[in-house]
PDB file of N, CA and C in Angstrom:
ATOM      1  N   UNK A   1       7.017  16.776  -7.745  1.00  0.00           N
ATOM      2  CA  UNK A   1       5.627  16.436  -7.590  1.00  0.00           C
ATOM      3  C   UNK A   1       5.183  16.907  -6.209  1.00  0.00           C
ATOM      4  N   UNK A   2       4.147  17.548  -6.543  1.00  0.00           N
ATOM      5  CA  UNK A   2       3.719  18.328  -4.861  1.00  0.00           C
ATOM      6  C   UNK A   2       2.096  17.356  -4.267  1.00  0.00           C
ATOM      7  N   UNK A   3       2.347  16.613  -3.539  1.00  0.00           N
ATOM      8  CA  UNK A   3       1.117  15.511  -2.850  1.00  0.00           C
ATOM      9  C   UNK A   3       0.547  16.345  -0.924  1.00  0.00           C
ATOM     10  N   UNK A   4      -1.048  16.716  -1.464  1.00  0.00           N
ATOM     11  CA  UNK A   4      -1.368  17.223  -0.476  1.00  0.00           C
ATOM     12  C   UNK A   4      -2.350  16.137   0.147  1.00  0.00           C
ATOM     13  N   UNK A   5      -2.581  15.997   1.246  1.00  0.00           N
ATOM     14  CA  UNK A   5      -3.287  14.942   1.548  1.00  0.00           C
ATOM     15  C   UNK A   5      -4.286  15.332   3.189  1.00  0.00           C
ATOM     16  N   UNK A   6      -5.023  15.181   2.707  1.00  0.00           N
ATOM     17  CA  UNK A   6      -6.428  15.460   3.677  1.00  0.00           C
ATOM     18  C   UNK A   6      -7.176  14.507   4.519  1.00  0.00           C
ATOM     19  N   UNK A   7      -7.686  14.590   4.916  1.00  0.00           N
ATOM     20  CA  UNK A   7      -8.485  13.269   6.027  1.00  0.00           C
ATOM     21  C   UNK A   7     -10.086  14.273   6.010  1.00  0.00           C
ATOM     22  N   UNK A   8     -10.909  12.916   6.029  1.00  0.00           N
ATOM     23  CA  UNK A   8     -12.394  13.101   6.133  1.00  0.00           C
ATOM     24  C   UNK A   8     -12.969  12.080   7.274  1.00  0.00           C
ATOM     25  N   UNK A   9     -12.969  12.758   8.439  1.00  0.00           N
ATOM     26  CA  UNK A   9     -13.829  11.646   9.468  1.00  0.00           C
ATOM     27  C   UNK A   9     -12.839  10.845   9.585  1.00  0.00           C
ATOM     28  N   UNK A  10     -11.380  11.543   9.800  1.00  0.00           N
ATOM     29  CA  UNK A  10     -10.272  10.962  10.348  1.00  0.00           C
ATOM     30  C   UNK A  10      -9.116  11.963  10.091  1.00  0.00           C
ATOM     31  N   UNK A  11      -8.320  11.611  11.766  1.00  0.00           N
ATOM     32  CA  UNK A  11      -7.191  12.459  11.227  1.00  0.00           C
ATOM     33  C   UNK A  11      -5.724  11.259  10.712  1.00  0.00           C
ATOM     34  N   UNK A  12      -5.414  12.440   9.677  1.00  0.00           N
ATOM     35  CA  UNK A  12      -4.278  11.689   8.911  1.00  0.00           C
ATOM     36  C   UNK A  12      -3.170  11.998   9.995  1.00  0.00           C
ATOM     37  N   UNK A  13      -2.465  10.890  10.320  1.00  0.00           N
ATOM     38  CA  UNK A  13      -1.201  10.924  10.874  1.00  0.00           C
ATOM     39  C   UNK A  13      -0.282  10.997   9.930  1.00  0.00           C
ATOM     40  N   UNK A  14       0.962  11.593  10.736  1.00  0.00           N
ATOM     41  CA  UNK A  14       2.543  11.652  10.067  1.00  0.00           C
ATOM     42  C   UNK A  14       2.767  10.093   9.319  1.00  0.00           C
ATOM     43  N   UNK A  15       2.335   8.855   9.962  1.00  0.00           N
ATOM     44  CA  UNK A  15       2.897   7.472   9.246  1.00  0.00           C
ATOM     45  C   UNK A  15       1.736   7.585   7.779  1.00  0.00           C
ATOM     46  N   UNK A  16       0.304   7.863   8.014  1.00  0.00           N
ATOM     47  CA  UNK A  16      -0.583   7.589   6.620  1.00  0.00           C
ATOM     48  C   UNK A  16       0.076   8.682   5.685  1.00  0.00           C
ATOM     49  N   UNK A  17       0.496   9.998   5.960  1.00  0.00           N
ATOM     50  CA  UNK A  17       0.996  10.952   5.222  1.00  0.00           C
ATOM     51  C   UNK A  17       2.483  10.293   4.453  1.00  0.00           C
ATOM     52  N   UNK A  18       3.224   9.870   5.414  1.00  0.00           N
ATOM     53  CA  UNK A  18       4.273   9.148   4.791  1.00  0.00           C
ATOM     54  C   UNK A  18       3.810   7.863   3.853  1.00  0.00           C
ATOM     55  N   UNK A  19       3.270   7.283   3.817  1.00  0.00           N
ATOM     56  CA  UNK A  19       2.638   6.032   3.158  1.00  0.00           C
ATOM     57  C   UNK A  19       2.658   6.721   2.120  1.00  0.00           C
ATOM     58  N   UNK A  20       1.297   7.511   2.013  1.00  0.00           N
ATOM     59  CA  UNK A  20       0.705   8.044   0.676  1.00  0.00           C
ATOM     60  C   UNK A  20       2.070   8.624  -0.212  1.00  0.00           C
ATOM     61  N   UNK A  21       3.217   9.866   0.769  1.00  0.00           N
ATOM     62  CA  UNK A  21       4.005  10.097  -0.064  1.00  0.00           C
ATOM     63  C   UNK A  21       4.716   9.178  -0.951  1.00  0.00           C
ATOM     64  N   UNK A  22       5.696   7.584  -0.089  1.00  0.00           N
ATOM     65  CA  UNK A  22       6.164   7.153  -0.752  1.00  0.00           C
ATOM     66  C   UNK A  22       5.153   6.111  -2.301  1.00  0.00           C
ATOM     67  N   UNK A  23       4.107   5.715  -1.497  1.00  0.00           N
ATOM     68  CA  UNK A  23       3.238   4.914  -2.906  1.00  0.00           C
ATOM     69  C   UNK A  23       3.109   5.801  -3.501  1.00  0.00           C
ATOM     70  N   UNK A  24       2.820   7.253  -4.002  1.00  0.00           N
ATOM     71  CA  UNK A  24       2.811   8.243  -4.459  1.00  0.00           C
ATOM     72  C   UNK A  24       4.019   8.496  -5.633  1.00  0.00           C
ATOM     73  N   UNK A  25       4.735   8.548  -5.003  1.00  0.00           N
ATOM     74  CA  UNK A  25       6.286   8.847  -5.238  1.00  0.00           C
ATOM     75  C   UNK A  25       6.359   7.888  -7.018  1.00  0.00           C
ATOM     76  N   UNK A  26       6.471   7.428  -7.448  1.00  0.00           N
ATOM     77  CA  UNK A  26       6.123   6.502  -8.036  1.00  0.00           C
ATOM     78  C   UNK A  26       5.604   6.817  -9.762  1.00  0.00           C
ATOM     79  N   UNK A  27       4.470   7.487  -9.288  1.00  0.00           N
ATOM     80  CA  UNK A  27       3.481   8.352 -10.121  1.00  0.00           C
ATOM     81  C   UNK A  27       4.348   9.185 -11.273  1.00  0.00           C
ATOM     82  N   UNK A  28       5.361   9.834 -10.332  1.00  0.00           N
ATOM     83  CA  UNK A  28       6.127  10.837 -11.336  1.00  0.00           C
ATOM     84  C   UNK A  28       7.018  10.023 -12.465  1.00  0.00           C
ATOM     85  N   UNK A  29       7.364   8.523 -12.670  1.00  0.00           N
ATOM     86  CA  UNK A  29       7.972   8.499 -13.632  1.00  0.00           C
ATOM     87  C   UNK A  29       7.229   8.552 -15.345  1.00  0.00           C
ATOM     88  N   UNK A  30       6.147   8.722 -15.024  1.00  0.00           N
ATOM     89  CA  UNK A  30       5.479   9.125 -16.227  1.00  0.00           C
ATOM     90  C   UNK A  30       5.636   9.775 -16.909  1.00  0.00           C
ATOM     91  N   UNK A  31       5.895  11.473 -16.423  1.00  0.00           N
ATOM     92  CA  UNK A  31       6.230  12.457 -16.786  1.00  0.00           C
ATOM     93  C   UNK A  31       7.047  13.099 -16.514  1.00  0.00           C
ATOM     94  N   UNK A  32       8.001  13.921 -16.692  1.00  0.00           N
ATOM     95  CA  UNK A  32       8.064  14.930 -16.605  1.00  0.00           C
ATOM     96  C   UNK A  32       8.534  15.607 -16.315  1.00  0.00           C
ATOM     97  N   UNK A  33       6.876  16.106 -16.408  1.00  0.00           N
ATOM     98  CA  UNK A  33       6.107  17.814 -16.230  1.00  0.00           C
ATOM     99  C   UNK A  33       6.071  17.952 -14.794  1.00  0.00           C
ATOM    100  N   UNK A  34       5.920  19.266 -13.725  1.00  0.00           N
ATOM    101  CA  UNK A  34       5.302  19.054 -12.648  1.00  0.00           C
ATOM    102  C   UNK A  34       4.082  18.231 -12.617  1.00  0.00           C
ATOM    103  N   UNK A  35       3.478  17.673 -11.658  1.00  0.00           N
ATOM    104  CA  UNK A  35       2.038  17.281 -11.251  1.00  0.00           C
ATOM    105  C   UNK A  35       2.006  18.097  -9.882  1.00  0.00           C
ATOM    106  N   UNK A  36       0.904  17.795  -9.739  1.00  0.00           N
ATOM    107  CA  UNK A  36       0.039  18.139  -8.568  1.00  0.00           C
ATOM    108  C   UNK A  36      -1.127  17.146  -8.409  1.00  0.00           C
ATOM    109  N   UNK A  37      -0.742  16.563  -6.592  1.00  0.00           N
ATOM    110  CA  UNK A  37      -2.109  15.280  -6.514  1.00  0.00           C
ATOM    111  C   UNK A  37      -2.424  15.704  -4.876  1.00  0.00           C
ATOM    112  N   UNK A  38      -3.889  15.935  -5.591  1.00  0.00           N
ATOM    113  CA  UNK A  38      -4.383  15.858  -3.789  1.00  0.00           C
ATOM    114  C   UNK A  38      -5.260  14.890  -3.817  1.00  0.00           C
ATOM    115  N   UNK A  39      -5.120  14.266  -2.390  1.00  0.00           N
ATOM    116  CA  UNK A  39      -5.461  13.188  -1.694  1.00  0.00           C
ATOM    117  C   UNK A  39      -6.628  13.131  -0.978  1.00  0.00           C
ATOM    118  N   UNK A  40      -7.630  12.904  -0.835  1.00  0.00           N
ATOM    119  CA  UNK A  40      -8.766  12.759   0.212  1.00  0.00           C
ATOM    120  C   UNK A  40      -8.727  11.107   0.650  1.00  0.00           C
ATOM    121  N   UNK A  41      -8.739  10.796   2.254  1.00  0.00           N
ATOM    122  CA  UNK A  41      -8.356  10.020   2.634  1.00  0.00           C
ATOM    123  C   UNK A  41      -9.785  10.259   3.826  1.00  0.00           C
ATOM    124  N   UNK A  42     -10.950   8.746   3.818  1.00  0.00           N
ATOM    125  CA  UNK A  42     -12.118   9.093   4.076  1.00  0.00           C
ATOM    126  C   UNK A  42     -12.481   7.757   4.522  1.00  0.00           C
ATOM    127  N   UNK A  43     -13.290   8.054   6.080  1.00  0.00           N
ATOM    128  CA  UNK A  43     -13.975   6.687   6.326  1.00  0.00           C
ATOM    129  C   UNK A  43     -15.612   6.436   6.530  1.00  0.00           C
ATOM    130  N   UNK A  44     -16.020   5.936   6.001  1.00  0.00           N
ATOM    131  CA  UNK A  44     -17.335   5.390   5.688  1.00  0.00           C
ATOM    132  C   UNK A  44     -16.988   4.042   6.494  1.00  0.00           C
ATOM    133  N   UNK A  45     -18.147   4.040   7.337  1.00  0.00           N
ATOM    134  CA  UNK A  45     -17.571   2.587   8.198  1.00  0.00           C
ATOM    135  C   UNK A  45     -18.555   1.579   7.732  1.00  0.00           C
ATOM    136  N   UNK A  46     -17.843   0.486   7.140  1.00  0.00           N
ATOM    137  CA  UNK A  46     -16.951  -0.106   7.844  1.00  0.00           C
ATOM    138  C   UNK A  46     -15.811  -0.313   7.003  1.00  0.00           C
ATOM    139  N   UNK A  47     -16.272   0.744   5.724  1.00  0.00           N
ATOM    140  CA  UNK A  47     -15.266   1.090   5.259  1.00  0.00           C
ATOM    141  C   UNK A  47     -14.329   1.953   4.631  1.00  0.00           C
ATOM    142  N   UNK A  48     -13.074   2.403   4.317  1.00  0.00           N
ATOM    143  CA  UNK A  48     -12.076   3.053   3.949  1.00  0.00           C
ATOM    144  C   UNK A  48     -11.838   3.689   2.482  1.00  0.00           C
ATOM    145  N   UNK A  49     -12.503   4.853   1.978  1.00  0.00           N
ATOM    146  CA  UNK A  49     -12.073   4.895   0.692  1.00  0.00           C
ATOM    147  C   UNK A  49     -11.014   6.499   0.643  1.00  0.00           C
ATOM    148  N   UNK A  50     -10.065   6.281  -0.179  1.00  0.00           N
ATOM    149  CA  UNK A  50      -9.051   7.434  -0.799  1.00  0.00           C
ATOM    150  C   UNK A  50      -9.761   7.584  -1.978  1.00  0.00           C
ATOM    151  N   UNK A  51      -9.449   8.862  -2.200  1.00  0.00           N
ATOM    152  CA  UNK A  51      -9.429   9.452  -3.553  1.00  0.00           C
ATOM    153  C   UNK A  51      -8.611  10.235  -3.846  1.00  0.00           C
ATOM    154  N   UNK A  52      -8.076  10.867  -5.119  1.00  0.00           N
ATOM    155  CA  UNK A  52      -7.398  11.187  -5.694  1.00  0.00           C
ATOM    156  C   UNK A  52      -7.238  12.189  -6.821  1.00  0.00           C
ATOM    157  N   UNK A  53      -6.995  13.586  -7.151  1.00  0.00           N
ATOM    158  CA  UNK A  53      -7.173  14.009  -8.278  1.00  0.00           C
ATOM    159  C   UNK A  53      -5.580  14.558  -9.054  1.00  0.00           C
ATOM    160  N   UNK A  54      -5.357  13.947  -9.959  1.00  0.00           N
ATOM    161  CA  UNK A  54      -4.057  14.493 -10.568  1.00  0.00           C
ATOM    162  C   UNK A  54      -4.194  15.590 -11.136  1.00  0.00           C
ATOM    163  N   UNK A  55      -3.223  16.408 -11.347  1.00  0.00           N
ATOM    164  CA  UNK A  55      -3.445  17.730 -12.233  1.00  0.00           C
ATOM    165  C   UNK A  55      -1.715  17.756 -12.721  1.00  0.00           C
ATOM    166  N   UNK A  56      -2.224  18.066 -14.593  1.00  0.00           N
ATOM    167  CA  UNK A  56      -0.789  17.967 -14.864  1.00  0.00           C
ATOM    168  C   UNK A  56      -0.556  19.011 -15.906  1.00  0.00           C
ATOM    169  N   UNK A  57      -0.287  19.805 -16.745  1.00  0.00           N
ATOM    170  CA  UNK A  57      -0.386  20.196 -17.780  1.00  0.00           C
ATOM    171  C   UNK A  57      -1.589  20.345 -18.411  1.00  0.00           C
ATOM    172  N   UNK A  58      -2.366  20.951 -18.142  1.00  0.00           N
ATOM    173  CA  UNK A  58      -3.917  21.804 -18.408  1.00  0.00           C
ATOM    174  C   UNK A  58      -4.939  19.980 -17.815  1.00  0.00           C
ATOM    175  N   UNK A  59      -4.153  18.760 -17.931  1.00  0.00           N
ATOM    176  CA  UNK A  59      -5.368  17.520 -17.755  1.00  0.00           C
ATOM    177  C   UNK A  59      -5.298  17.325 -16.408  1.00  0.00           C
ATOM    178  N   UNK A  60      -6.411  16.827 -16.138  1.00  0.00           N
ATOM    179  CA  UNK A  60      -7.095  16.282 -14.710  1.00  0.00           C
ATOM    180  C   UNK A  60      -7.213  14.803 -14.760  1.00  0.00           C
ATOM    181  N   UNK A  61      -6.782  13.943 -14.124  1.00  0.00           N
ATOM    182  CA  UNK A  61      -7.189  12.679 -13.651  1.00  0.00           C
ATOM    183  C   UNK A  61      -8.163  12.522 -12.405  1.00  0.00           C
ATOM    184  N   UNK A  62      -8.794  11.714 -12.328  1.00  0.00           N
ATOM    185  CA  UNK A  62      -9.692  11.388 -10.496  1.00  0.00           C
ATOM    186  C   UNK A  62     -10.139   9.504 -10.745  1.00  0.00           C
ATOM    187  N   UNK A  63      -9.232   9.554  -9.304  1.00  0.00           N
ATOM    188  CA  UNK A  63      -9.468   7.873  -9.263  1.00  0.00           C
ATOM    189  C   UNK A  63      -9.997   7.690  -7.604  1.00  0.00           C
ATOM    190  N   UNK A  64     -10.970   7.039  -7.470  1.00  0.00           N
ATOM    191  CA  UNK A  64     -11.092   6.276  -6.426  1.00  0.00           C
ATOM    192  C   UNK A  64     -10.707   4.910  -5.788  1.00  0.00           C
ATOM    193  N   UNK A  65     -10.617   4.579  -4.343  1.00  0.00           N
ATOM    194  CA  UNK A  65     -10.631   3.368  -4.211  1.00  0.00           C
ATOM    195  C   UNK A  65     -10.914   2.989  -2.776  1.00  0.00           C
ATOM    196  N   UNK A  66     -11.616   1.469  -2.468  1.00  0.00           N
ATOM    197  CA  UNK A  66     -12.203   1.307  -1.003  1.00  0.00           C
ATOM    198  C   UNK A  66     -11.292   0.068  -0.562  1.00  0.00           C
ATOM    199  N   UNK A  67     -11.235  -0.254   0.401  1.00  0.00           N
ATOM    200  CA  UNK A  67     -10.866  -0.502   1.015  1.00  0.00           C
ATOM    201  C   UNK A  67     -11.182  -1.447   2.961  1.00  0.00           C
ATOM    202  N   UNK A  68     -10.723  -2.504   3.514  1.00  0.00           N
ATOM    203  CA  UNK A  68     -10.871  -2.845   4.941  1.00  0.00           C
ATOM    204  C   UNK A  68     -10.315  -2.311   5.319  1.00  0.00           C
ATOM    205  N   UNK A  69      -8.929  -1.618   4.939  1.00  0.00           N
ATOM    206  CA  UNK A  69      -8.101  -0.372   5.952  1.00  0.00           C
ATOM    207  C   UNK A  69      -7.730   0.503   5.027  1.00  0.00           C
ATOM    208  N   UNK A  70      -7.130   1.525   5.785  1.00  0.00           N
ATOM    209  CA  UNK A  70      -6.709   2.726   4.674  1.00  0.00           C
ATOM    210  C   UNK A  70      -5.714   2.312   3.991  1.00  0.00           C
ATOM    211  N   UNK A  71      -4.524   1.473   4.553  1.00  0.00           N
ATOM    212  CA  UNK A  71      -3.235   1.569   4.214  1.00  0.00           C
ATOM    213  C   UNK A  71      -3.477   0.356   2.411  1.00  0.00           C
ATOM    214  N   UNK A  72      -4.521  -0.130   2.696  1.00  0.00           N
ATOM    215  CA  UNK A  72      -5.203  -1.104   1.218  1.00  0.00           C
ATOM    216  C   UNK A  72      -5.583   0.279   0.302  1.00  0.00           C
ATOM    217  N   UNK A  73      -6.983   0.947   0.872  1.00  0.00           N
ATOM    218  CA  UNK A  73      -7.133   1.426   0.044  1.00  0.00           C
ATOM    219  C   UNK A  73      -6.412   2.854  -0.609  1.00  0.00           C
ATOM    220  N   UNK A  74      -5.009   3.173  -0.160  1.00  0.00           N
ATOM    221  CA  UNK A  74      -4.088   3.759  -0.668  1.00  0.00           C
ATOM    222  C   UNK A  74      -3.151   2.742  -1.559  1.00  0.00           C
ATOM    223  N   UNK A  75      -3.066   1.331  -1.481  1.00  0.00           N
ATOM    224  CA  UNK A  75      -2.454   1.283  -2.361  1.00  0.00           C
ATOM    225  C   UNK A  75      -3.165   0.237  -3.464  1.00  0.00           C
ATOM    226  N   UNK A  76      -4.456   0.256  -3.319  1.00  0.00           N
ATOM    227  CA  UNK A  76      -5.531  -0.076  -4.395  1.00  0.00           C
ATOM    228  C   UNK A  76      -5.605   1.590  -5.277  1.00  0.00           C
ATOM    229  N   UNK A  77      -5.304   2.524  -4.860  1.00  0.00           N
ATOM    230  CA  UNK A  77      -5.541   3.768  -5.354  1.00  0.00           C
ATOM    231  C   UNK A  77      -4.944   4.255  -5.882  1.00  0.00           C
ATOM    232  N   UNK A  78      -3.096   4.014  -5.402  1.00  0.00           N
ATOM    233  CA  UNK A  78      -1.616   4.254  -6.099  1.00  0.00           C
ATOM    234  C   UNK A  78      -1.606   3.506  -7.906  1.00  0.00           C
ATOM    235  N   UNK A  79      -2.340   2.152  -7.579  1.00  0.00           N
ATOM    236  CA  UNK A  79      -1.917   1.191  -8.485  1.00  0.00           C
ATOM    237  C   UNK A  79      -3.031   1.709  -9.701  1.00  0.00           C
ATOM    238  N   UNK A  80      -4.088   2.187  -9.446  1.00  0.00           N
ATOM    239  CA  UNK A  80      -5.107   2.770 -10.005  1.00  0.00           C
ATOM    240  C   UNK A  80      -4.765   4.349 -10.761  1.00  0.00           C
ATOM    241  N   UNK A  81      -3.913   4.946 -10.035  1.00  0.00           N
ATOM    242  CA  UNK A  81      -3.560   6.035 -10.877  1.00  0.00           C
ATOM    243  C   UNK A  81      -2.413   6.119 -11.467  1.00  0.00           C
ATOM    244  N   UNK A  82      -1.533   5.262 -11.168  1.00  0.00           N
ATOM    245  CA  UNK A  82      -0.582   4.592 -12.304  1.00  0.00           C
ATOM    246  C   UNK A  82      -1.196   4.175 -12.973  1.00  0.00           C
ATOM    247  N   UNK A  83      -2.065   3.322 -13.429  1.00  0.00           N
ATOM    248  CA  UNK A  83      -2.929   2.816 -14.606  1.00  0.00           C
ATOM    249  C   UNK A  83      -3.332   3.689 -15.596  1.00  0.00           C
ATOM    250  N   UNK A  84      -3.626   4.835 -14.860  1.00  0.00           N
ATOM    251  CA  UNK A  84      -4.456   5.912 -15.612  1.00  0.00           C
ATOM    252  C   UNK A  84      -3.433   6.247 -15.825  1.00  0.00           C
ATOM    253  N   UNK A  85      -2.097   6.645 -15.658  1.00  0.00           N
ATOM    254  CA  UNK A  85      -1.074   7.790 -16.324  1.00  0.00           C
ATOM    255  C   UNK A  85      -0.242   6.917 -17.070  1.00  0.00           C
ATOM    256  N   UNK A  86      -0.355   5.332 -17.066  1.00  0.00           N
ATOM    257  CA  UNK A  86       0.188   5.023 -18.574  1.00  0.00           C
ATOM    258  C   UNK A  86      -0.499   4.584 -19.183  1.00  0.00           C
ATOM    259  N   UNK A  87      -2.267   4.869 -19.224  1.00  0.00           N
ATOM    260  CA  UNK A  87      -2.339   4.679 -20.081  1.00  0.00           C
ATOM    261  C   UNK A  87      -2.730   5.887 -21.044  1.00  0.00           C
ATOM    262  N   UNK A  88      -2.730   7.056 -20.221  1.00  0.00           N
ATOM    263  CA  UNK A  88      -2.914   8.783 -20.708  1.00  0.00           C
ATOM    264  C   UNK A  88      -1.503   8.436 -21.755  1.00  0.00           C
ATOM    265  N   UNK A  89       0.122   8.367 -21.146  1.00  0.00           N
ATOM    266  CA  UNK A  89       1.174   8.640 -21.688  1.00  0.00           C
ATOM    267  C   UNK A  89       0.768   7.547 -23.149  1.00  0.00           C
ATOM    268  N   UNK A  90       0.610   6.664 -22.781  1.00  0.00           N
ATOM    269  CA  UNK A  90       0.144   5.446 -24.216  1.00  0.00           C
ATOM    270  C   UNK A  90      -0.535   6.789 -25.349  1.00  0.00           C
ATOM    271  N   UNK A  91      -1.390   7.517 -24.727  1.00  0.00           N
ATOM    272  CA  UNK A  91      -2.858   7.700 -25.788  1.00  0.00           C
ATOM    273  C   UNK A  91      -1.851   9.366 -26.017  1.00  0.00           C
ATOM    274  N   UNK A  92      -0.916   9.273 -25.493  1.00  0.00           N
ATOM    275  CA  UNK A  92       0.037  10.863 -26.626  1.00  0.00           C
ATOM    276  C   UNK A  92       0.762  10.159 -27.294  1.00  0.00           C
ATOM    277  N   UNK A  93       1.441   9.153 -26.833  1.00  0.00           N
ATOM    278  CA  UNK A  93       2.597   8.590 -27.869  1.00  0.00           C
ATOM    279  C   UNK A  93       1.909   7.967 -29.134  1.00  0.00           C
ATOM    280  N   UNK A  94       0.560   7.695 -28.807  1.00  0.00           N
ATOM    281  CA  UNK A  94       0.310   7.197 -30.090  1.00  0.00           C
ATOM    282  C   UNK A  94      -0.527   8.680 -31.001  1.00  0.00           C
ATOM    283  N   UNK A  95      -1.009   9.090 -30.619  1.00  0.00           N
ATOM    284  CA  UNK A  95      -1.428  10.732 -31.161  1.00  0.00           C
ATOM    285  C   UNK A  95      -0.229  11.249 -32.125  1.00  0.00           C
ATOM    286  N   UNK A  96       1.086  11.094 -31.359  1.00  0.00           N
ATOM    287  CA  UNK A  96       2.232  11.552 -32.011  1.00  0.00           C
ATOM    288  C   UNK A  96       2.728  10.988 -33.140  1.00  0.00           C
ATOM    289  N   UNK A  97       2.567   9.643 -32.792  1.00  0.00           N
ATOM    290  CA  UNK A  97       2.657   8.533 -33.874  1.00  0.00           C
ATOM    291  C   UNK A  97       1.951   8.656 -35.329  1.00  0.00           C
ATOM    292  N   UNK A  98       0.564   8.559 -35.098  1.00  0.00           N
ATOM    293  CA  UNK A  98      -0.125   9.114 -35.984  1.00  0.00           C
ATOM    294  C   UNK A  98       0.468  10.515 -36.694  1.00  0.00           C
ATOM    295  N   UNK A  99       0.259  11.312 -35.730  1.00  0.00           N
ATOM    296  CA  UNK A  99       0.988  12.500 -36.461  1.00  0.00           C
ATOM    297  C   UNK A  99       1.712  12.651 -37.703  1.00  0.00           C
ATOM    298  N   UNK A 100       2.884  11.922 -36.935  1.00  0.00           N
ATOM    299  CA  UNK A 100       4.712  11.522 -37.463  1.00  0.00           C
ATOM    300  C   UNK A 100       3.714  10.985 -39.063  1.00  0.00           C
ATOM    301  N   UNK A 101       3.392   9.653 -38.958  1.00  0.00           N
ATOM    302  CA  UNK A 101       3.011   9.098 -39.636  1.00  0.00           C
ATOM    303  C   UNK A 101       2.417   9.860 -41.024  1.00  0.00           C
ATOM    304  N   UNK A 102       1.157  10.736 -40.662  1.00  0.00           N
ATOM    305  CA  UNK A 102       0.607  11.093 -41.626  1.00  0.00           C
ATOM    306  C   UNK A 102       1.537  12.192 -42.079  1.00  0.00           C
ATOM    307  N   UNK A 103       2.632  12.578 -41.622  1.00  0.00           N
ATOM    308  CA  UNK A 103       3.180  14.056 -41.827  1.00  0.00           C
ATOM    309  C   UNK A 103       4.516  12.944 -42.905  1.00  0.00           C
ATOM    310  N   UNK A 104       4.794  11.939 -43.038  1.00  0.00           N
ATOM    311  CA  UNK A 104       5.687  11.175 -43.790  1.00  0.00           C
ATOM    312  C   UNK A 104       5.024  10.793 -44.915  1.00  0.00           C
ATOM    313  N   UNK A 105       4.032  10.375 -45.390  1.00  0.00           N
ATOM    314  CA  UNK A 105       3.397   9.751 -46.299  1.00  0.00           C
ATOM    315  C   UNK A 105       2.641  10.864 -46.835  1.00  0.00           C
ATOM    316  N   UNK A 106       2.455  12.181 -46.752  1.00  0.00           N
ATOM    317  CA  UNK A 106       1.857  13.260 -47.009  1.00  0.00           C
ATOM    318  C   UNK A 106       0.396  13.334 -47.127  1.00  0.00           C
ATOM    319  N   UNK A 107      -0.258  12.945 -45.865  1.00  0.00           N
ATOM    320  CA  UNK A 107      -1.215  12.278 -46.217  1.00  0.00           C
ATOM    321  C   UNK A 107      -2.121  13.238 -44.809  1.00  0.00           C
ATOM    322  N   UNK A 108      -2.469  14.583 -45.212  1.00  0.00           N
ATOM    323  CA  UNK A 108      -2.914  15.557 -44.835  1.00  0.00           C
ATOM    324  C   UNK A 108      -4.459  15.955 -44.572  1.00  0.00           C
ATOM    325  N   UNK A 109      -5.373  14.984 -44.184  1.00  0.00           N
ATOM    326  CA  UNK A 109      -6.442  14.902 -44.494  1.00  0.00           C
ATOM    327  C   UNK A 109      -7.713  15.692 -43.436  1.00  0.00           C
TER     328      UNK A 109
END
């Protein structure tokens, strides 16, 4: 998993870069496939929002999240795009399911 991470109206230090990698880190047991996630890490005062865009196999995810400090709203944002990638992995396994299903009962419609 390759995590690029940017700063807007702040510079990202080596410790927020490490943060994001390890809450990050995480993400990949979903899949896989490679991903690719870049990070925008942004302050609006008085407050803190990350964002996020996954890229995985032709799909795109984008999650936001705000925050009183960054180090919240990275992991209001981690927990947020885990959400989204099980519930993406949910909505193939059941696609497949179906599939399986109609391809057993011959039911080709």
């Amino acid at each position: 998993m390759r995590i690029e991470t940017r700063g807007q109206e702040i510079e990202v230090t080596p410790a927020m870069h490490e943060y994001v990698q390890t809450r990050f880190a995480r993400l990949g047991r979903h899949f896989d496939q490679p991903m690719e996630v870049r990070t925008l890490l942004v302050v609006d005062k008085p407050e803190h929002r990350a964002e996020a865009t996954v890229s995985f196999a032709g799909r795109t995810l984008h999650a936001d999240a705000s925050g009183v400090d960054m180090y919240a709203a990275i992991d209001l944002l981690s927990d947020k795009l885990d959400r989204l990638l099980a519930k993406h992995k949910g909505k193939q396994v059941d696609a497949h399911r179906r599939a399986e299903s109609a391809a057993r009962s011959g039911d080709f419609a």
